[in-house]
N, C-alpha and C. Protein backbone atom coordinates (compact mmCIF):
# COMPACT_ATOMS: atom_id res chain seq x y z
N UNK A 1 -49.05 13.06 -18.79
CA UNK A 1 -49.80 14.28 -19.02
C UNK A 1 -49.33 15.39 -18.09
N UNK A 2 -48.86 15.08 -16.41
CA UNK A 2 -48.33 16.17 -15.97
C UNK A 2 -47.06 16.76 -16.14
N UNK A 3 -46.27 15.84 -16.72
CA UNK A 3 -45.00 16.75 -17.49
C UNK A 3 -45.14 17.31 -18.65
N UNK A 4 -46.19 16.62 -19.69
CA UNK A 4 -46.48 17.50 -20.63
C UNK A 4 -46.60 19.27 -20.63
N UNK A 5 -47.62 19.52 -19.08
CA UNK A 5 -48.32 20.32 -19.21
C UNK A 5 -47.11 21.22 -19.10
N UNK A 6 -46.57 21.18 -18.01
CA UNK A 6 -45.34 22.28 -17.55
C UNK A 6 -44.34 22.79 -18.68
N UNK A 7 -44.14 21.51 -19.55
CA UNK A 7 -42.91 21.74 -21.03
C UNK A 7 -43.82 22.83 -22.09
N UNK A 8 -44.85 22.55 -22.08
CA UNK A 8 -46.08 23.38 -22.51
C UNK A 8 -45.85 25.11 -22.46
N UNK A 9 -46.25 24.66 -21.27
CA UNK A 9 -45.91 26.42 -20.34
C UNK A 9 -44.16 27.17 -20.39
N UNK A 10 -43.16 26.06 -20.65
CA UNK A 10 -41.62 26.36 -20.41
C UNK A 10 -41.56 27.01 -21.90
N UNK A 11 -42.30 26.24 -22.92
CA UNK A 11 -42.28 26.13 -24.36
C UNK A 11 -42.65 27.94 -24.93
N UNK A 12 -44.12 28.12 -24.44
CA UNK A 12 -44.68 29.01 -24.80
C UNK A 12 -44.30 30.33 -24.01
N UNK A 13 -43.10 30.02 -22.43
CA UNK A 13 -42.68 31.69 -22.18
C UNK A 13 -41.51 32.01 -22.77
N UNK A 14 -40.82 30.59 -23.49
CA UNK A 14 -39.76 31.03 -24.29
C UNK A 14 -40.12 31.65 -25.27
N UNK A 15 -41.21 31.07 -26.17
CA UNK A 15 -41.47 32.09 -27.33
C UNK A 15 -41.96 33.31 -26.74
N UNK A 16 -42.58 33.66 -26.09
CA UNK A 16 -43.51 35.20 -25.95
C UNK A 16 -42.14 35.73 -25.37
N UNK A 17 -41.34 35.29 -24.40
CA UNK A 17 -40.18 36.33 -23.95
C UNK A 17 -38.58 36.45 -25.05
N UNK A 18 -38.29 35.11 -25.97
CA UNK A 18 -37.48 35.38 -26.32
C UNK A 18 -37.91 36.39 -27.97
N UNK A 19 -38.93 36.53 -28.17
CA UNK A 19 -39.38 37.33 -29.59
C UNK A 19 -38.27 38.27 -29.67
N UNK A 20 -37.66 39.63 -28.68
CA UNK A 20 -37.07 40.68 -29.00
C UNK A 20 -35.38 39.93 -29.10
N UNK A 21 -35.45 39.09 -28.42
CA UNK A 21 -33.87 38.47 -28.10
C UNK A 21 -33.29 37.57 -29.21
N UNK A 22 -34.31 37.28 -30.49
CA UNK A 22 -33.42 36.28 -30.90
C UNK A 22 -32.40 36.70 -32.77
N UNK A 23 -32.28 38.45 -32.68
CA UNK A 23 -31.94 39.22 -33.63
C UNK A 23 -30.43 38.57 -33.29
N UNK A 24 -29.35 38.78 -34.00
CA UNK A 24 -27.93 38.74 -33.71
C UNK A 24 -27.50 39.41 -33.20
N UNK A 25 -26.43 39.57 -32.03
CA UNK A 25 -25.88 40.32 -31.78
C UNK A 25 -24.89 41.27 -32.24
N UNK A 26 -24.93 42.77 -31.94
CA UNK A 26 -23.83 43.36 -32.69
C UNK A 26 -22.05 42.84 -32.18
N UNK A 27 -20.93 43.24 -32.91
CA UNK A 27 -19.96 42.79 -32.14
C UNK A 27 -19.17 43.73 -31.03
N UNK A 28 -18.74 42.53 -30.39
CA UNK A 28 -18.21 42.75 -28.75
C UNK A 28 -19.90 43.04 -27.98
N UNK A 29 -20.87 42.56 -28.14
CA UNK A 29 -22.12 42.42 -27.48
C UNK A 29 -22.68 41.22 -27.23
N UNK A 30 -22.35 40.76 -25.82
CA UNK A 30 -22.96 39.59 -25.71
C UNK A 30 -24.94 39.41 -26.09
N UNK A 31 -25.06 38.42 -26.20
CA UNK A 31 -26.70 38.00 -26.69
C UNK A 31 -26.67 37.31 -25.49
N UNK A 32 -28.10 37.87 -24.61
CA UNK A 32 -28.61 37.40 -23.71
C UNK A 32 -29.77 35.98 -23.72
N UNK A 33 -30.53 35.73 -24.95
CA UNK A 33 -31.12 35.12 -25.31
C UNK A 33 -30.50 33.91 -25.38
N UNK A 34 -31.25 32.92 -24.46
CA UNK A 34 -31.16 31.48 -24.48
C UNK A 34 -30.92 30.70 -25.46
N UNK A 35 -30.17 29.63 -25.99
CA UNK A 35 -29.95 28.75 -27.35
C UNK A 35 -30.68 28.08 -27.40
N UNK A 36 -31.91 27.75 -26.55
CA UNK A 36 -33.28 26.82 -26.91
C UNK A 36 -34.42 28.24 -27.66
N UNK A 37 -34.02 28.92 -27.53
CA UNK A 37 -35.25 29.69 -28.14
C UNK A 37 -35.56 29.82 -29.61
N UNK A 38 -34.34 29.18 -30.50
CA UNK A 38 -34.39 29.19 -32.05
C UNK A 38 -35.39 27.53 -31.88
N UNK A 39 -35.26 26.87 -31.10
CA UNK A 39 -35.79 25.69 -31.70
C UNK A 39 -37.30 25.38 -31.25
N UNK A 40 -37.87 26.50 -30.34
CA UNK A 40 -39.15 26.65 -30.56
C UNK A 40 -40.25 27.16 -32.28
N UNK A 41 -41.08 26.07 -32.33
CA UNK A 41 -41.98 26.00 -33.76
C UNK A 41 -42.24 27.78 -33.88
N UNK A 42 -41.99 28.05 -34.71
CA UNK A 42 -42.67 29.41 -35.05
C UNK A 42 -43.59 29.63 -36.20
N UNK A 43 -44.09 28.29 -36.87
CA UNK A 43 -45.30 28.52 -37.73
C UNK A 43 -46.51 28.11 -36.77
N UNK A 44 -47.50 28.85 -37.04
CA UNK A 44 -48.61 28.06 -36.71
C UNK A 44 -49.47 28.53 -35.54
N UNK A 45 -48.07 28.96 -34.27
CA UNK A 45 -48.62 29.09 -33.15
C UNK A 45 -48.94 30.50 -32.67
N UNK A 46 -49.94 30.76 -31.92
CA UNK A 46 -50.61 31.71 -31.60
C UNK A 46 -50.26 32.48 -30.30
N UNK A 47 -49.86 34.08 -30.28
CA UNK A 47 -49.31 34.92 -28.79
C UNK A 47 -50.54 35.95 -29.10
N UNK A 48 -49.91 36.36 -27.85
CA UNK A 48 -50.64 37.63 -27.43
C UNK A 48 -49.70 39.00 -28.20
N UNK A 49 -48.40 38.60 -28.46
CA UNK A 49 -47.55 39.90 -28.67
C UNK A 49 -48.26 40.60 -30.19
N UNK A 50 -47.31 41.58 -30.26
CA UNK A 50 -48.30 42.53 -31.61
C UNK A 50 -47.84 41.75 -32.82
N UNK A 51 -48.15 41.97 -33.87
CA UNK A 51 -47.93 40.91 -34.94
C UNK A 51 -46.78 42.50 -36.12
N UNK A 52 -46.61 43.14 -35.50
CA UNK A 52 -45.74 43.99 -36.31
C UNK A 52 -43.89 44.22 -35.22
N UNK A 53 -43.46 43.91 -36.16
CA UNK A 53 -42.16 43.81 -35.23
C UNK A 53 -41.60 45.83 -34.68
N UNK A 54 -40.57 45.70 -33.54
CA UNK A 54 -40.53 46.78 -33.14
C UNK A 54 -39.46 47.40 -34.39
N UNK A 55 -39.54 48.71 -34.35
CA UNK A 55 -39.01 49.37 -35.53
C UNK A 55 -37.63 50.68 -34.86
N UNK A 56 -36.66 50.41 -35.53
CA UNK A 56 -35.21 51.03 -35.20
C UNK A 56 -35.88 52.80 -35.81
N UNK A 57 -36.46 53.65 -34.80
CA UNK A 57 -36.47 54.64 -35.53
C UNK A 57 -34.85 56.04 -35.75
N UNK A 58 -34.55 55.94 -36.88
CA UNK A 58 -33.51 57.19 -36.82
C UNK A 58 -33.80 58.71 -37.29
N UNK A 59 -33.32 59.76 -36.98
CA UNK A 59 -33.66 60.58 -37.25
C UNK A 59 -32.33 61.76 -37.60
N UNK A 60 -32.96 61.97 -39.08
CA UNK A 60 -31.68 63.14 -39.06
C UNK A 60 -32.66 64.79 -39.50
N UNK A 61 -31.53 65.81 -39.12
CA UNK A 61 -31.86 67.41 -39.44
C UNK A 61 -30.87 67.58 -40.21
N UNK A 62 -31.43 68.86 -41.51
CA UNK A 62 -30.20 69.18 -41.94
C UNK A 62 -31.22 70.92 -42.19
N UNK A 63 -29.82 71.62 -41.56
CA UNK A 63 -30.19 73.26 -41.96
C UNK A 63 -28.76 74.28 -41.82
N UNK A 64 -29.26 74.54 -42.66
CA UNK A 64 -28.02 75.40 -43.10
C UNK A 64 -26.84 74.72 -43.71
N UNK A 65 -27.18 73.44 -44.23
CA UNK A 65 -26.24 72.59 -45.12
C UNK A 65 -25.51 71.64 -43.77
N UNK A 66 -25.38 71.83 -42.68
CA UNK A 66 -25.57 70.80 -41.29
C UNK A 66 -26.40 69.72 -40.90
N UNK A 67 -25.72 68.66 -40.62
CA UNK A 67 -26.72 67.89 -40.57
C UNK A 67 -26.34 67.16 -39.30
N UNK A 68 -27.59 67.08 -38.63
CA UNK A 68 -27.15 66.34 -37.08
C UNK A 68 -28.69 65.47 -36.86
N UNK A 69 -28.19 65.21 -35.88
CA UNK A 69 -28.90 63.80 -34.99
C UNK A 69 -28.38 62.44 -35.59
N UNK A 70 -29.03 61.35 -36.05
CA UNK A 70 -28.11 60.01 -36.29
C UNK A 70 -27.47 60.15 -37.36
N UNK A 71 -25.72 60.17 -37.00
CA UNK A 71 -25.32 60.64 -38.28
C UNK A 71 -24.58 59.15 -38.03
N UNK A 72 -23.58 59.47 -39.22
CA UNK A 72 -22.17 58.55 -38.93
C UNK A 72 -22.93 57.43 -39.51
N UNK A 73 -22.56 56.56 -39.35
CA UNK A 73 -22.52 54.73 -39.58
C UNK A 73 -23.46 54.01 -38.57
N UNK A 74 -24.64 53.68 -38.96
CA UNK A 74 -25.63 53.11 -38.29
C UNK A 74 -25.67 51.75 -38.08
N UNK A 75 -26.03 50.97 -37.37
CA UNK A 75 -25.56 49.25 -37.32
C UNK A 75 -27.19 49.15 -36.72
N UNK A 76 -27.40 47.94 -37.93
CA UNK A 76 -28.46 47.53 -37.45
C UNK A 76 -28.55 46.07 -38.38
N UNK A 77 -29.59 45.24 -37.29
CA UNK A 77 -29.34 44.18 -37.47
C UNK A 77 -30.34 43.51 -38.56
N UNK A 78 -29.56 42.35 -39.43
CA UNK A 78 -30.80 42.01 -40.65
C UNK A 78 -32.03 41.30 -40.24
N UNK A 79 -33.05 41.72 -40.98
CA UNK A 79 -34.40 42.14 -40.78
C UNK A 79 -34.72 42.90 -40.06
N UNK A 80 -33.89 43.51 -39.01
CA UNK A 80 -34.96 44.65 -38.23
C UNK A 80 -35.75 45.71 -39.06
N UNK A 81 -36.93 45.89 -38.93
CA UNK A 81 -37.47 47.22 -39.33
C UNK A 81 -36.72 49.08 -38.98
N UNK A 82 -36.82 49.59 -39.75
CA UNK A 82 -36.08 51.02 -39.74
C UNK A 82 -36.61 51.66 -40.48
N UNK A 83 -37.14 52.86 -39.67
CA UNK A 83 -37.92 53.60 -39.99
C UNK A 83 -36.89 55.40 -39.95
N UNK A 84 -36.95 56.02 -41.23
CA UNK A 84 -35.79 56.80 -41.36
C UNK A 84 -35.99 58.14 -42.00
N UNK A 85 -35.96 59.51 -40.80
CA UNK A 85 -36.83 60.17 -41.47
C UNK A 85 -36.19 61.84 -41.23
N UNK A 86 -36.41 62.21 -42.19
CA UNK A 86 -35.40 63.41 -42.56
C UNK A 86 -36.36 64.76 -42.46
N UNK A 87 -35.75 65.86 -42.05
CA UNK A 87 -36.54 66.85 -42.03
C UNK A 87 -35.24 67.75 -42.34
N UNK A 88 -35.25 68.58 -43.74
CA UNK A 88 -34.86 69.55 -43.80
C UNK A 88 -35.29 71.16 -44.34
N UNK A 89 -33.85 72.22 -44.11
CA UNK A 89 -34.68 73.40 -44.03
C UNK A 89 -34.72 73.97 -45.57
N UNK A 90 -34.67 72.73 -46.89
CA UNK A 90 -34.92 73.23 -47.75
C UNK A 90 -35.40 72.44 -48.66
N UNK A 91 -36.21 72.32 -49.67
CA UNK A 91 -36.74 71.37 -50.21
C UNK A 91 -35.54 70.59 -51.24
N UNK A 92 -35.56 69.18 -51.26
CA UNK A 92 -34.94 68.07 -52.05
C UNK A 92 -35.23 66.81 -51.79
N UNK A 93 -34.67 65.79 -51.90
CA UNK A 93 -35.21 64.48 -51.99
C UNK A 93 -34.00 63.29 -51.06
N UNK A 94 -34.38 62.83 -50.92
CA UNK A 94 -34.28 61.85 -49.90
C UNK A 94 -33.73 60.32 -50.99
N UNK A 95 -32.08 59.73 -50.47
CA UNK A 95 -32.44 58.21 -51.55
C UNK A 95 -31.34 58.19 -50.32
N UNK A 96 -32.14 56.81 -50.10
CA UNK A 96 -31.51 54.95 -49.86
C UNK A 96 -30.96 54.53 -50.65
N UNK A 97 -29.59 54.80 -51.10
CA UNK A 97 -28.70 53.56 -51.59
C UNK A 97 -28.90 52.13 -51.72
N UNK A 98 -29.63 51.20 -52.50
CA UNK A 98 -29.09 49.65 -52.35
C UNK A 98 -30.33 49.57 -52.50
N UNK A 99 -31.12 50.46 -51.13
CA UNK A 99 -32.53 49.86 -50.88
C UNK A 99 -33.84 51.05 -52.17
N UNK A 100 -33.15 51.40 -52.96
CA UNK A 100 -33.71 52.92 -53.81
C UNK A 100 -34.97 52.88 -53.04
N UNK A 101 -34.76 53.98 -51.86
CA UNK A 101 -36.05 54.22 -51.65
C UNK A 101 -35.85 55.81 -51.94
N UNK A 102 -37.21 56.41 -51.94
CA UNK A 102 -36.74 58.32 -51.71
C UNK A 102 -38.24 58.45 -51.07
N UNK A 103 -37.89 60.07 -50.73
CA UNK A 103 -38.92 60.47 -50.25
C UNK A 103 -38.63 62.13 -50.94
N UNK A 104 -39.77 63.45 -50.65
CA UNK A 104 -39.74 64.19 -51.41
C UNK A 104 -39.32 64.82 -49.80
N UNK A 105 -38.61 66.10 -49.82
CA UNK A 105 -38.67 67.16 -48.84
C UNK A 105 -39.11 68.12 -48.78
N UNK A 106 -40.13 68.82 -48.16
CA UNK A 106 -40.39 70.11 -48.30
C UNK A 106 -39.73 70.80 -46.67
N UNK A 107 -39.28 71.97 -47.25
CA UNK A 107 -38.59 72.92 -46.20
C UNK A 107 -39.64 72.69 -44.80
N UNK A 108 -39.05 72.43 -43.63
CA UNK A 108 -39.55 71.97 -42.48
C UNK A 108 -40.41 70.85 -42.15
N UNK A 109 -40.29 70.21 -43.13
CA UNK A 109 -41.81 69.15 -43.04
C UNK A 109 -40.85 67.70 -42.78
N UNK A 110 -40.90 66.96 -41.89
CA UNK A 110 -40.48 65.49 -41.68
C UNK A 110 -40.87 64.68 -43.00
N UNK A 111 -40.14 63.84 -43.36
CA UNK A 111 -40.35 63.17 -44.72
C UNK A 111 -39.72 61.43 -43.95
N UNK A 112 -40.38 60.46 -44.25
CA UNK A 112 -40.44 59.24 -43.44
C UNK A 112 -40.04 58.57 -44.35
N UNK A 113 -38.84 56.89 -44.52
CA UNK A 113 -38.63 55.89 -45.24
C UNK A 113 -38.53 54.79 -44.40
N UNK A 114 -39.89 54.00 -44.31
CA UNK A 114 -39.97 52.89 -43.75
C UNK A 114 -39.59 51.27 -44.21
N UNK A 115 -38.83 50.72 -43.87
CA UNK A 115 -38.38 49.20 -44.71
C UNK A 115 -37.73 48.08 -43.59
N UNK A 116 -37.59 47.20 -44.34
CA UNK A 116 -36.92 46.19 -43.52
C UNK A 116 -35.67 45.95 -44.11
N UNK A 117 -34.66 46.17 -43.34
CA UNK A 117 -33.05 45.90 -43.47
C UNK A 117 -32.47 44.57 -43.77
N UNK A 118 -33.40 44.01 -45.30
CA UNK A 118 -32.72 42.89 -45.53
C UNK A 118 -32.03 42.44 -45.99
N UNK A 119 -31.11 43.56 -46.65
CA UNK A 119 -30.02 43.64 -48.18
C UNK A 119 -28.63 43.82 -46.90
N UNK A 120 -28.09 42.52 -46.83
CA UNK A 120 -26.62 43.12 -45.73
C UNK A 120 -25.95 44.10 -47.02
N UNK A 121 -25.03 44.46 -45.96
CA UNK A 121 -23.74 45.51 -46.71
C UNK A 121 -23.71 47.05 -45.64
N UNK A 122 -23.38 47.99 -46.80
CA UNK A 122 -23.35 49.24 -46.27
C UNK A 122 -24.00 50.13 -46.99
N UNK A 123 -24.90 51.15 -46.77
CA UNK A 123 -25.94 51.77 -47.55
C UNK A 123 -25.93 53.73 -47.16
N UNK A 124 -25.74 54.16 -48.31
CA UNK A 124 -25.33 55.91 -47.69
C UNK A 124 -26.86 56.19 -48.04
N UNK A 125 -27.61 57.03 -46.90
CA UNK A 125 -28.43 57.63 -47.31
C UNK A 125 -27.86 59.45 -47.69
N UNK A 126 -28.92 59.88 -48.77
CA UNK A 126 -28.43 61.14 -49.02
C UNK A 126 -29.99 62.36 -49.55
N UNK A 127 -28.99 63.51 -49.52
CA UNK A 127 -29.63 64.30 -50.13
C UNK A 127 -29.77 64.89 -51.79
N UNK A 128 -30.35 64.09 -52.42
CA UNK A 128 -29.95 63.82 -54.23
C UNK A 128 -29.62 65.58 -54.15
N UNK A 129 -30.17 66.12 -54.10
CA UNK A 129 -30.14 67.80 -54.65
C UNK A 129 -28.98 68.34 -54.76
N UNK A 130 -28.36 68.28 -53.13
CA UNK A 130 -27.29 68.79 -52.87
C UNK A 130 -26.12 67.91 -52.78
N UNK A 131 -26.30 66.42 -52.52
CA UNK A 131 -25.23 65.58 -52.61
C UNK A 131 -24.46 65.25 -51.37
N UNK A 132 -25.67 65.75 -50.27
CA UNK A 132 -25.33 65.91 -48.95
C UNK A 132 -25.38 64.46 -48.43
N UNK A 133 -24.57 63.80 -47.58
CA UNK A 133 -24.78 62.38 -47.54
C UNK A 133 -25.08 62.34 -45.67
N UNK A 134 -25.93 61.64 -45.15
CA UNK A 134 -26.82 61.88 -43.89
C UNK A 134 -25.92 61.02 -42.89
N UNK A 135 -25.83 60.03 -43.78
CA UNK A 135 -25.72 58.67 -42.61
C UNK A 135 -24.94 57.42 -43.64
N UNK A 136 -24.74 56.45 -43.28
CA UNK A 136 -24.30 55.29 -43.59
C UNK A 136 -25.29 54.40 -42.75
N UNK A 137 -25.83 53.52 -43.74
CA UNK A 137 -26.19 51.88 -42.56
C UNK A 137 -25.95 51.11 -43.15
N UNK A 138 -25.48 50.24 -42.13
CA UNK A 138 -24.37 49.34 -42.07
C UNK A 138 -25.94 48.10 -41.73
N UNK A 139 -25.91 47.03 -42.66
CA UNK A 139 -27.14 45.39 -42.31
C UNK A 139 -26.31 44.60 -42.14
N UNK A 140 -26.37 43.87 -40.82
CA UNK A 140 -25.87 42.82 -41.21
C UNK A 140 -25.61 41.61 -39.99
């Protein structure tokens, strides 16, 4: 019973600490996360952590037909949550490639596409109206 208790305690700070660590790593990035932490039970058992996973937020602007903040080719890892949200200075619509999501734009107003990155590949988000293309993300 007194070794039980301690494997107990070894058991349960691996799960509560390895939760953020056990995504894949991107490449040339080592993974800091321990190789016992996949073989802790993950049905059943009960934490304190939040029950909604943390979310990759990106953000793009586009005005005057410019578009900045996360541009380029985004890498993010499968299942993370990504939350993806466009504000431009003229009204049009918003599509996710792969994942068809849209959203509507109105001139200055933030417009939000929330999902989980579970389709690997490569995915252009754009501006249907103008044909303006924001970003690339890359699942996988």
């Amino acid at each position: 019973m007194r070794r039980a208790l301690p494997l107990a305690g070894a058991v349960l700070a691996l799960v509560l600490s390895g939760c953020a660590g056990t995504a894949p790593a991107e490449a040339g990035t080592p993974s800091s996360a321990p190789s016992t932490s996949s073989s802790a039970p993950s049905s059943g058992s009960s934490s304190a952590a939040p029950s909604s996973p943390a979310v990759r937020a990106v953000a793009v602007e586009v005005a005057g037909g410019r578009v900045t903040g996360d541009t380029g080719r985004m890498v993010v890892a499968a299942g993370e949550r990504v939350a993806l949200t466009v504000t431009s200075d003229v009204a049009d619509e918003l599509h996710l490639h792969g994942y068809d999501l849209t959203a509507d734009l109105a001139p200055g107003t933030p417009a939000t596409v929330e999902f989980t990155a579970d389709l690997p590949g490569v995915f252009e988000a754009e501006l249907h109206g103008s044909g303006t293309v924001l970003l690339s993300l890359q699942v996988g």
